[in-house]
C-alpha atoms as a PDB file:
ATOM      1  CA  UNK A   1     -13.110  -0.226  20.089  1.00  0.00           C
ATOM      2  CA  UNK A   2     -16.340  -1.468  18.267  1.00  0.00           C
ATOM      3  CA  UNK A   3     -14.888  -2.814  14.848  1.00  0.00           C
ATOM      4  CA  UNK A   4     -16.695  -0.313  12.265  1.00  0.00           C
ATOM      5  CA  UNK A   5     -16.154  -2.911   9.247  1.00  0.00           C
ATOM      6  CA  UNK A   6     -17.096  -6.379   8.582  1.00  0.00           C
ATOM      7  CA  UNK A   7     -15.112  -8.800   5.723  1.00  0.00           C
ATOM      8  CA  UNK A   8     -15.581 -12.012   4.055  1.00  0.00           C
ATOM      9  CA  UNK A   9     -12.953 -13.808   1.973  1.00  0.00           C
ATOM     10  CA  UNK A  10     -14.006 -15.451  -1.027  1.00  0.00           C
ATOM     11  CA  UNK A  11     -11.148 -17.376  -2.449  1.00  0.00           C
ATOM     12  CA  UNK A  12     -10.950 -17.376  -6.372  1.00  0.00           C
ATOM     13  CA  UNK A  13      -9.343 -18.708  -9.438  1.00  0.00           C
ATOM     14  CA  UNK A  14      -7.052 -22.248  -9.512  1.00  0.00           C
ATOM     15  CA  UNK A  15      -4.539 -20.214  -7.125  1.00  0.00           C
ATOM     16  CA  UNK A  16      -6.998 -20.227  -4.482  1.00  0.00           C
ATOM     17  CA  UNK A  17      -7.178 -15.548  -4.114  1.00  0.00           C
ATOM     18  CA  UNK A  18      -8.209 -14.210  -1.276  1.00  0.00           C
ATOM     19  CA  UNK A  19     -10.855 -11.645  -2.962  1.00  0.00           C
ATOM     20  CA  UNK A  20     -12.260  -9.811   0.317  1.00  0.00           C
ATOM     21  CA  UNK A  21     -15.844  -8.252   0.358  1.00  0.00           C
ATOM     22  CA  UNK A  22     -15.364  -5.542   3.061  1.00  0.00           C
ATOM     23  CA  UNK A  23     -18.241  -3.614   4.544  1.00  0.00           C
ATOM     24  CA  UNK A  24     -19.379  -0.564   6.512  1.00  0.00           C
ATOM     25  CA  UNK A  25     -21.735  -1.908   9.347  1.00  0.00           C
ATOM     26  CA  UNK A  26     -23.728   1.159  10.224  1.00  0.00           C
ATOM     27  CA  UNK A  27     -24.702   1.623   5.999  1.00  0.00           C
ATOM     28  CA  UNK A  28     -23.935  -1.766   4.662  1.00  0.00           C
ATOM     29  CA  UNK A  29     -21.906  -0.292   1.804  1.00  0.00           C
ATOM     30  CA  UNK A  30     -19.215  -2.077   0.580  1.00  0.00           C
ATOM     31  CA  UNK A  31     -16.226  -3.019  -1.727  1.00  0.00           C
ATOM     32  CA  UNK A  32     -14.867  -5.318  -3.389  1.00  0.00           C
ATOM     33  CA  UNK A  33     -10.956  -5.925  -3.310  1.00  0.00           C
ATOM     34  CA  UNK A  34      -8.810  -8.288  -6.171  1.00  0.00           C
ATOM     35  CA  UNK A  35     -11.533 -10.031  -7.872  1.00  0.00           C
ATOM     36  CA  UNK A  36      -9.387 -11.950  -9.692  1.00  0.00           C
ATOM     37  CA  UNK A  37     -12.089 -14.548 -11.460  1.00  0.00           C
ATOM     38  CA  UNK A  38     -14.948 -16.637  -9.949  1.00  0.00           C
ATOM     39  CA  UNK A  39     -17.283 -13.806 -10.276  1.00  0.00           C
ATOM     40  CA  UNK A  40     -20.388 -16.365  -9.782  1.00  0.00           C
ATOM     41  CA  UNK A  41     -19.039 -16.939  -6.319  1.00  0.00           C
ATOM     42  CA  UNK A  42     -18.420 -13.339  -5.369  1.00  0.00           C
ATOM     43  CA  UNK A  43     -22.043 -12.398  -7.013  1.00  0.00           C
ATOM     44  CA  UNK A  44     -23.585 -14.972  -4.450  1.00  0.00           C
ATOM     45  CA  UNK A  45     -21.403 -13.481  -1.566  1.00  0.00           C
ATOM     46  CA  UNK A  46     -22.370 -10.276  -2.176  1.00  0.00           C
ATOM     47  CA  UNK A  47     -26.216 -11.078  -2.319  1.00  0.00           C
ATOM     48  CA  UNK A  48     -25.806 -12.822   1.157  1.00  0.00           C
ATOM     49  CA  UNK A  49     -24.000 -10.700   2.752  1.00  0.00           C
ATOM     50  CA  UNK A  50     -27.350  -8.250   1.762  1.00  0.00           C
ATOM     51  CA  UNK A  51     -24.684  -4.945   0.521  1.00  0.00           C
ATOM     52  CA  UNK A  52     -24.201  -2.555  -1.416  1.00  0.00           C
ATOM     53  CA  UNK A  53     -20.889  -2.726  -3.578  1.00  0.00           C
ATOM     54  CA  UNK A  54     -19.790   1.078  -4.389  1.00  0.00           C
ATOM     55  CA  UNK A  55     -16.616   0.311  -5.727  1.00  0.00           C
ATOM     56  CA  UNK A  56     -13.918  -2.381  -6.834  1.00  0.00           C
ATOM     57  CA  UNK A  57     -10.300  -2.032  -5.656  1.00  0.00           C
ATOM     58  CA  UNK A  58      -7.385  -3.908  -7.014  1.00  0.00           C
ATOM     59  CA  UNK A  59      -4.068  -4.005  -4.921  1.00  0.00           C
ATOM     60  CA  UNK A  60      -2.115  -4.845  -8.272  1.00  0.00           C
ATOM     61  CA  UNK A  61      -2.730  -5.525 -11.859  1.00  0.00           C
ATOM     62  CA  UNK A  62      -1.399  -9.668 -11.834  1.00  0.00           C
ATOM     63  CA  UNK A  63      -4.475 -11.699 -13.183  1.00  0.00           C
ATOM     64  CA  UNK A  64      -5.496 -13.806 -10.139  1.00  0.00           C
ATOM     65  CA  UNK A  65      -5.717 -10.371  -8.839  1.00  0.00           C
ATOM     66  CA  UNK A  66      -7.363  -8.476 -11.227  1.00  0.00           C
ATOM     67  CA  UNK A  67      -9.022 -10.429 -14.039  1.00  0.00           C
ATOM     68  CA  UNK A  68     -12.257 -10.121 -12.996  1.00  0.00           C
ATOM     69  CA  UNK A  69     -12.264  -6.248 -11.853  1.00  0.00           C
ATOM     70  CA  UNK A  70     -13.398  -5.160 -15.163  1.00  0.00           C
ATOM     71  CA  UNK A  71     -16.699  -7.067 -15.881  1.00  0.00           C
ATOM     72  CA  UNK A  72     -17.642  -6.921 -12.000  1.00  0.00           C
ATOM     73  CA  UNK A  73     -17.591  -3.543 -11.970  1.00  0.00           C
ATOM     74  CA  UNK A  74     -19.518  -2.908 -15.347  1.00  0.00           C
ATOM     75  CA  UNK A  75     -22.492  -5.086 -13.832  1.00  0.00           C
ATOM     76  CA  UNK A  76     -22.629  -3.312 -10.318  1.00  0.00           C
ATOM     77  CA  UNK A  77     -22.192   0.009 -11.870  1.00  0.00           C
ATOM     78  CA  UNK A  78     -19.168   0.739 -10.095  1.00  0.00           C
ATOM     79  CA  UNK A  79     -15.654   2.433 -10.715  1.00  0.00           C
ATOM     80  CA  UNK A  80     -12.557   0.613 -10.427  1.00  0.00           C
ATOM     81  CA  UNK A  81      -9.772   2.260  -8.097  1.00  0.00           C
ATOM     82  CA  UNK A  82      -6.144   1.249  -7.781  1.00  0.00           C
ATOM     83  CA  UNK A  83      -3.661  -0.214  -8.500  1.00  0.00           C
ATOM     84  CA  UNK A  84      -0.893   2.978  -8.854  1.00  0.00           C
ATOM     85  CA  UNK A  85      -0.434   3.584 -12.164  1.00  0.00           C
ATOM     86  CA  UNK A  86       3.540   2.083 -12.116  1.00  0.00           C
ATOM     87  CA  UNK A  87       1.183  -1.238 -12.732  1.00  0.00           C
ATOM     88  CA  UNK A  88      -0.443   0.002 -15.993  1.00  0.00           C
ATOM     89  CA  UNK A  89       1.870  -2.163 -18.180  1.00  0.00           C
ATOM     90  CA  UNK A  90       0.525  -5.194 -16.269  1.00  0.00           C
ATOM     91  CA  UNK A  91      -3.206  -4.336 -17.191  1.00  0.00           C
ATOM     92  CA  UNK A  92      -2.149  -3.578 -20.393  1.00  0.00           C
ATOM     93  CA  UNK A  93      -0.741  -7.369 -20.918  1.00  0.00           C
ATOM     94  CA  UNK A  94      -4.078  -8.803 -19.212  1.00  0.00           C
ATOM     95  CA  UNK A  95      -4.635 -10.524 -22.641  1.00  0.00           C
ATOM     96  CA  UNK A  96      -1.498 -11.854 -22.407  1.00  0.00           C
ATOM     97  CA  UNK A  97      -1.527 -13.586 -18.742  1.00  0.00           C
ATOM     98  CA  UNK A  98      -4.303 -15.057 -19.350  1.00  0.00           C
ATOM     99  CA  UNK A  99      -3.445 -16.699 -22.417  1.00  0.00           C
ATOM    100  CA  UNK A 100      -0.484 -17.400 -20.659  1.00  0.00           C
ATOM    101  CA  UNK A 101      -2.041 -19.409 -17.784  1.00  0.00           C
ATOM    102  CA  UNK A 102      -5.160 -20.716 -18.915  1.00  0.00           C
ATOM    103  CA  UNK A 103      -7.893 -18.349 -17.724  1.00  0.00           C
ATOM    104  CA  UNK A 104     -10.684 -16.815 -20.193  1.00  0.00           C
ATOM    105  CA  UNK A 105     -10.336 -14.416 -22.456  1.00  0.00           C
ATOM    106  CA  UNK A 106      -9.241 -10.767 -20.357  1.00  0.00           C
ATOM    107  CA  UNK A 107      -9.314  -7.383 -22.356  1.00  0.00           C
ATOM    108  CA  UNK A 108      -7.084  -4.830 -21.545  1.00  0.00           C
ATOM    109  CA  UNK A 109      -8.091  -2.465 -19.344  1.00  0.00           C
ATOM    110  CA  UNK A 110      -7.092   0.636 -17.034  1.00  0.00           C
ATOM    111  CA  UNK A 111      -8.767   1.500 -13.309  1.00  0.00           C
ATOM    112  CA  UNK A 112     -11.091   4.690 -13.292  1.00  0.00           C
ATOM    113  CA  UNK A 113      -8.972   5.855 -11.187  1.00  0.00           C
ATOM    114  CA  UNK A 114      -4.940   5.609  -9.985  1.00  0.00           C
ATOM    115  CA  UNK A 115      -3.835   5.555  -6.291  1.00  0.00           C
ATOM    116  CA  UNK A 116      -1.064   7.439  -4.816  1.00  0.00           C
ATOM    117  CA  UNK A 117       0.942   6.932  -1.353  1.00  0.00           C
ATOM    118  CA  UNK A 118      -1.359   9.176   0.917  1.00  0.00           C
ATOM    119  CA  UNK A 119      -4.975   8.860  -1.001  1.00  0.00           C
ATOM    120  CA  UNK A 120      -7.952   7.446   0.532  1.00  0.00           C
ATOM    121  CA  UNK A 121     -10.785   5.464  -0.456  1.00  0.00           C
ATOM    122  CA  UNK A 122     -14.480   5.392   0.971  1.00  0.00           C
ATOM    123  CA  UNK A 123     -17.376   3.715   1.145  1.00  0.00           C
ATOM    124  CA  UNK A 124     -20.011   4.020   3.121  1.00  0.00           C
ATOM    125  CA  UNK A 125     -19.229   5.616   6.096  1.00  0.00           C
ATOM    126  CA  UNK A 126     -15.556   4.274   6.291  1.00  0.00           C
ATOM    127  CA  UNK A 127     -12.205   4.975   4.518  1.00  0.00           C
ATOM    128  CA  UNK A 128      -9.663   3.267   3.422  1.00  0.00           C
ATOM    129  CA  UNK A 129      -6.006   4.650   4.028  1.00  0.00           C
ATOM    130  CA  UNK A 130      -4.016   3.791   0.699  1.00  0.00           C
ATOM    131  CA  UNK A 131      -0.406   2.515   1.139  1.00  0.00           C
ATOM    132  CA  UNK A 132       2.241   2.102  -2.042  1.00  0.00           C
ATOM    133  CA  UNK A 133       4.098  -0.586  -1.463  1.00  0.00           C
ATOM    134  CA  UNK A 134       6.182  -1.752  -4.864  1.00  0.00           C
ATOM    135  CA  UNK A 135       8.510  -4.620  -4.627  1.00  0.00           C
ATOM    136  CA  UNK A 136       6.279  -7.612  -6.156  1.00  0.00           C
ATOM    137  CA  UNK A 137       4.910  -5.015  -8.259  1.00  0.00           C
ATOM    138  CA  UNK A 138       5.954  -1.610  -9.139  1.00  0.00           C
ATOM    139  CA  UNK A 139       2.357  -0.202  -8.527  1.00  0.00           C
ATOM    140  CA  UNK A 140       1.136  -2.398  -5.651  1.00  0.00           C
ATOM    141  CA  UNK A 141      -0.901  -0.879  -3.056  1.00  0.00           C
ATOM    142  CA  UNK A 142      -2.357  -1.739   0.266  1.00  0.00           C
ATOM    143  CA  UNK A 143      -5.489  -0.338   2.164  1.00  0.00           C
ATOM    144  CA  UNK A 144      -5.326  -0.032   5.793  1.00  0.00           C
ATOM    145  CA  UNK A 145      -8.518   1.132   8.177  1.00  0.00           C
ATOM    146  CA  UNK A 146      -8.048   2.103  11.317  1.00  0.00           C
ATOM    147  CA  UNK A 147      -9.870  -0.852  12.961  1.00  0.00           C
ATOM    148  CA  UNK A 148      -6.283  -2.461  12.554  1.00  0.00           C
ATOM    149  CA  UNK A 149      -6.669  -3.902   9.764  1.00  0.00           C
ATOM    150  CA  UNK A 150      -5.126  -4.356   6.411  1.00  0.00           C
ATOM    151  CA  UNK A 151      -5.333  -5.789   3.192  1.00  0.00           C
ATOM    152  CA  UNK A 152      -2.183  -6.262   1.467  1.00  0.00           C
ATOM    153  CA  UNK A 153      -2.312  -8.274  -1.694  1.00  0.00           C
ATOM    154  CA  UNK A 154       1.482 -10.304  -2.547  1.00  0.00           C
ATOM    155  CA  UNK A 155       3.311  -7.876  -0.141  1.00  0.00           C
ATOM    156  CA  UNK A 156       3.143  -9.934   2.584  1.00  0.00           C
ATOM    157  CA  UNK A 157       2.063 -13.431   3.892  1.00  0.00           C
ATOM    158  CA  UNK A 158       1.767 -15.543   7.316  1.00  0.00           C
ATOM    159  CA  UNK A 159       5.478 -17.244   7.225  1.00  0.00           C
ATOM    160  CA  UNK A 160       6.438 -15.496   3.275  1.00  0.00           C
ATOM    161  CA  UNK A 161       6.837 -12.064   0.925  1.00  0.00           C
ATOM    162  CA  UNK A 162       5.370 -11.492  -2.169  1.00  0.00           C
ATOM    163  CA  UNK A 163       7.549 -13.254  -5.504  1.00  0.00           C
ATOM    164  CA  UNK A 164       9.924 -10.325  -7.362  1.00  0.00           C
ATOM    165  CA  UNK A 165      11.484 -12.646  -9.903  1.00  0.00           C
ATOM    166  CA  UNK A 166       8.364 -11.147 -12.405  1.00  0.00           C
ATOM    167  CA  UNK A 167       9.019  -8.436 -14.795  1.00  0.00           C
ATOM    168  CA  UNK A 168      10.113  -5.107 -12.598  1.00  0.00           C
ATOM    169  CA  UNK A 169      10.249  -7.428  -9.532  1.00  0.00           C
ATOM    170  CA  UNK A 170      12.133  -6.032  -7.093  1.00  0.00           C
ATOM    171  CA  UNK A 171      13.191  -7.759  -3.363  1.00  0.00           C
ATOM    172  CA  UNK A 172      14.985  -4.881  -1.946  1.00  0.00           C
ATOM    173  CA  UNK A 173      12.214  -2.785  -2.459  1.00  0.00           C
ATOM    174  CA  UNK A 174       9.602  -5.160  -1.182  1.00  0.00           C
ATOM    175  CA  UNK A 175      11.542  -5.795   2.311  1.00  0.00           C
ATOM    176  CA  UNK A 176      11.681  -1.751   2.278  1.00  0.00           C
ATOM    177  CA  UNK A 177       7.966  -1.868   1.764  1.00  0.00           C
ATOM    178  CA  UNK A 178       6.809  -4.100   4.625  1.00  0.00           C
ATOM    179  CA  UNK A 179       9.206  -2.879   7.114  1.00  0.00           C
ATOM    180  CA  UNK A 180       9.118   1.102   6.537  1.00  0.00           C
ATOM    181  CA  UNK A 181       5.407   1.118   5.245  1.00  0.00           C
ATOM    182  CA  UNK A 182       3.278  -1.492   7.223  1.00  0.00           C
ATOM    183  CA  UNK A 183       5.483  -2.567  10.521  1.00  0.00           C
ATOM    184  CA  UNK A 184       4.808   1.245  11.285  1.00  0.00           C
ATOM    185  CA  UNK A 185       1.308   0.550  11.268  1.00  0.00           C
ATOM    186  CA  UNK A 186       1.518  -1.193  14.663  1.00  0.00           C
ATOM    187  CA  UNK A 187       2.287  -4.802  15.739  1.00  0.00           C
ATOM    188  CA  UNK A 188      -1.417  -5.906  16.555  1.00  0.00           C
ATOM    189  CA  UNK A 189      -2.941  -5.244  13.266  1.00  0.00           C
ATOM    190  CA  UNK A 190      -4.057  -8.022  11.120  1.00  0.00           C
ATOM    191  CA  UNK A 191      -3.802  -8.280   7.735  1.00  0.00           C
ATOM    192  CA  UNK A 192      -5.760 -10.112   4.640  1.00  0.00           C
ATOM    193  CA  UNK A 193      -3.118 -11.780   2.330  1.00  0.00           C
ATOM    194  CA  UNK A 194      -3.823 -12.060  -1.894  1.00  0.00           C
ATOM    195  CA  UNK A 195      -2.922 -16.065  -0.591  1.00  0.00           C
ATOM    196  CA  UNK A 196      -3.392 -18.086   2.232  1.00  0.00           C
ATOM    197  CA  UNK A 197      -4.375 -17.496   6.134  1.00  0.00           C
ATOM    198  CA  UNK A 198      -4.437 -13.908   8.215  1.00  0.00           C
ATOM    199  CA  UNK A 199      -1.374 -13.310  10.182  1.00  0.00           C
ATOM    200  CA  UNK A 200      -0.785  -9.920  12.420  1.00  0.00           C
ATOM    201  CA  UNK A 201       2.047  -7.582  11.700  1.00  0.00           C
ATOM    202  CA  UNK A 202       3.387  -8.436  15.164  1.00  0.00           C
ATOM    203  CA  UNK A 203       3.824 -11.718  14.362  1.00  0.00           C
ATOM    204  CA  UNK A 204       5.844 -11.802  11.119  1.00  0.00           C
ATOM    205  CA  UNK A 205       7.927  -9.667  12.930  1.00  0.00           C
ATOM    206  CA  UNK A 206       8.679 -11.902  14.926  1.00  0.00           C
ATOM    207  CA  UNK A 207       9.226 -14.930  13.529  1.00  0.00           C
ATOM    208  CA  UNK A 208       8.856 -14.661   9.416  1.00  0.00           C
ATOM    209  CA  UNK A 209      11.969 -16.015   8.032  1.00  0.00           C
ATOM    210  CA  UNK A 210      12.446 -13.010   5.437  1.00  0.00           C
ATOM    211  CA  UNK A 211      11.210  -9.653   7.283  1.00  0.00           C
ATOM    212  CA  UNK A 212      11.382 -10.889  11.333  1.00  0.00           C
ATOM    213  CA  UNK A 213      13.045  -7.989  13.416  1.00  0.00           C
ATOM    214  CA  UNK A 214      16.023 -10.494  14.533  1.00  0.00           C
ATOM    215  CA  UNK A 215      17.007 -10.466  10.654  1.00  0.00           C
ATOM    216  CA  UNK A 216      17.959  -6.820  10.484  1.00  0.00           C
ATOM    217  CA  UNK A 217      19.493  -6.117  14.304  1.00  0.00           C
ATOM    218  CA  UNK A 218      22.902  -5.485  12.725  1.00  0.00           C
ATOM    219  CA  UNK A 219      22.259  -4.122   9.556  1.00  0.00           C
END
């Protein structure tokens, strides 16, 4: 199958984010997932890449992730969609985190609109399948197109899972999450991390120390 999208990966902020710029070919319309800070380097992304951003999505509401959303989307003209709304009390704190760990000032804000387990997201003429997976947050989401692949924020990483030891953490969920949410998905798709390199589904099945099928044969 002729992939229908295109993505670039514009790492941001000191902890090195994966903010992706994702793209329909046929209309060159595009959004822009977790732009966490940077926004000078995902401005000049965007203007060579030669798209049109329609919206900003945020997986979750932590400020590496998020910080940025606000003021990138008042410039393009743009809504803001996602996280669920289980993550408003992170958004809420923005001022907070990033007093906290040394970014500029953040205002407290709230997405345009919330995503639910089952909603979609479009632009151009693609969609976005929308995928709640709590565990590092409570409101985390992921959005999966049908070209196979998937971008998943701090659920999941090549060789590692997403921290729970922040507030409403929580590690049970989070294995839940990646096995009964995204291994469904199918073994060859490849996913976009918040951190670090790609990886497939297939495998961190096989061989990521926290979530590998081998872990969970007698359970």
């Amino acid at each position: 199958m002729t992939a229908r999208i295109d993505r670039l990966v514009i790492p941001v902020t000191p902890f090195e984010q994966n903010c992706s710029l994702v793209w329909c070919r046929q209309t060159r319309r595009a959004v822009v997932i977790d732009p966490g800070g940077d926004l000078e380097r995902i401005r000049n992304a965007i203007e060579r890449s030669d798209v049109t951003v329609e919206r900003v999505l945020l997986t979750h509401a932590h400020l590496d992730h998020a910080a940025g959303a606000r003021t990138l989307a008042d410039e393009l003209g743009v809504a803001i969609e996602g996280p669920q709304a289980e993550d408003a009390f992170w958004l809420d704190a923005m001022p907070e985190q990033s007093r906290r760990f040394g970014f500029p000032a953040v205002a407290a804000f709230h997405p345009d609109r919330w995503l639910e387990a089952g909603d979609s997201v479009s632009f151009g003429e693609q969609r976005f399948e929308v995928i709640h997976c709590p565990g590092h947050t409570p409101g985390h989401v992921v959005f999966y197109h049908d070209d196979g692949v998937a971008f998943v924020g701090d659920v999941l990483f090549h060789g590692s899972i997403g921290r729970t030891d922040f507030p409403r953490g929580d590690h049970e969920q989070l294995i839940d999450s990646i096995r009964s949410r995204l291994w469904p998905l199918g073994e060859d798709v490849v996913f976009v991390p918040g951190h670090g390199p790609e990886s497939t589904f297939g495998q961190e099945r096989r061989m990521n120390p926290f979530v590998a099928d081998f872990l969970f044969r007698d359970a």
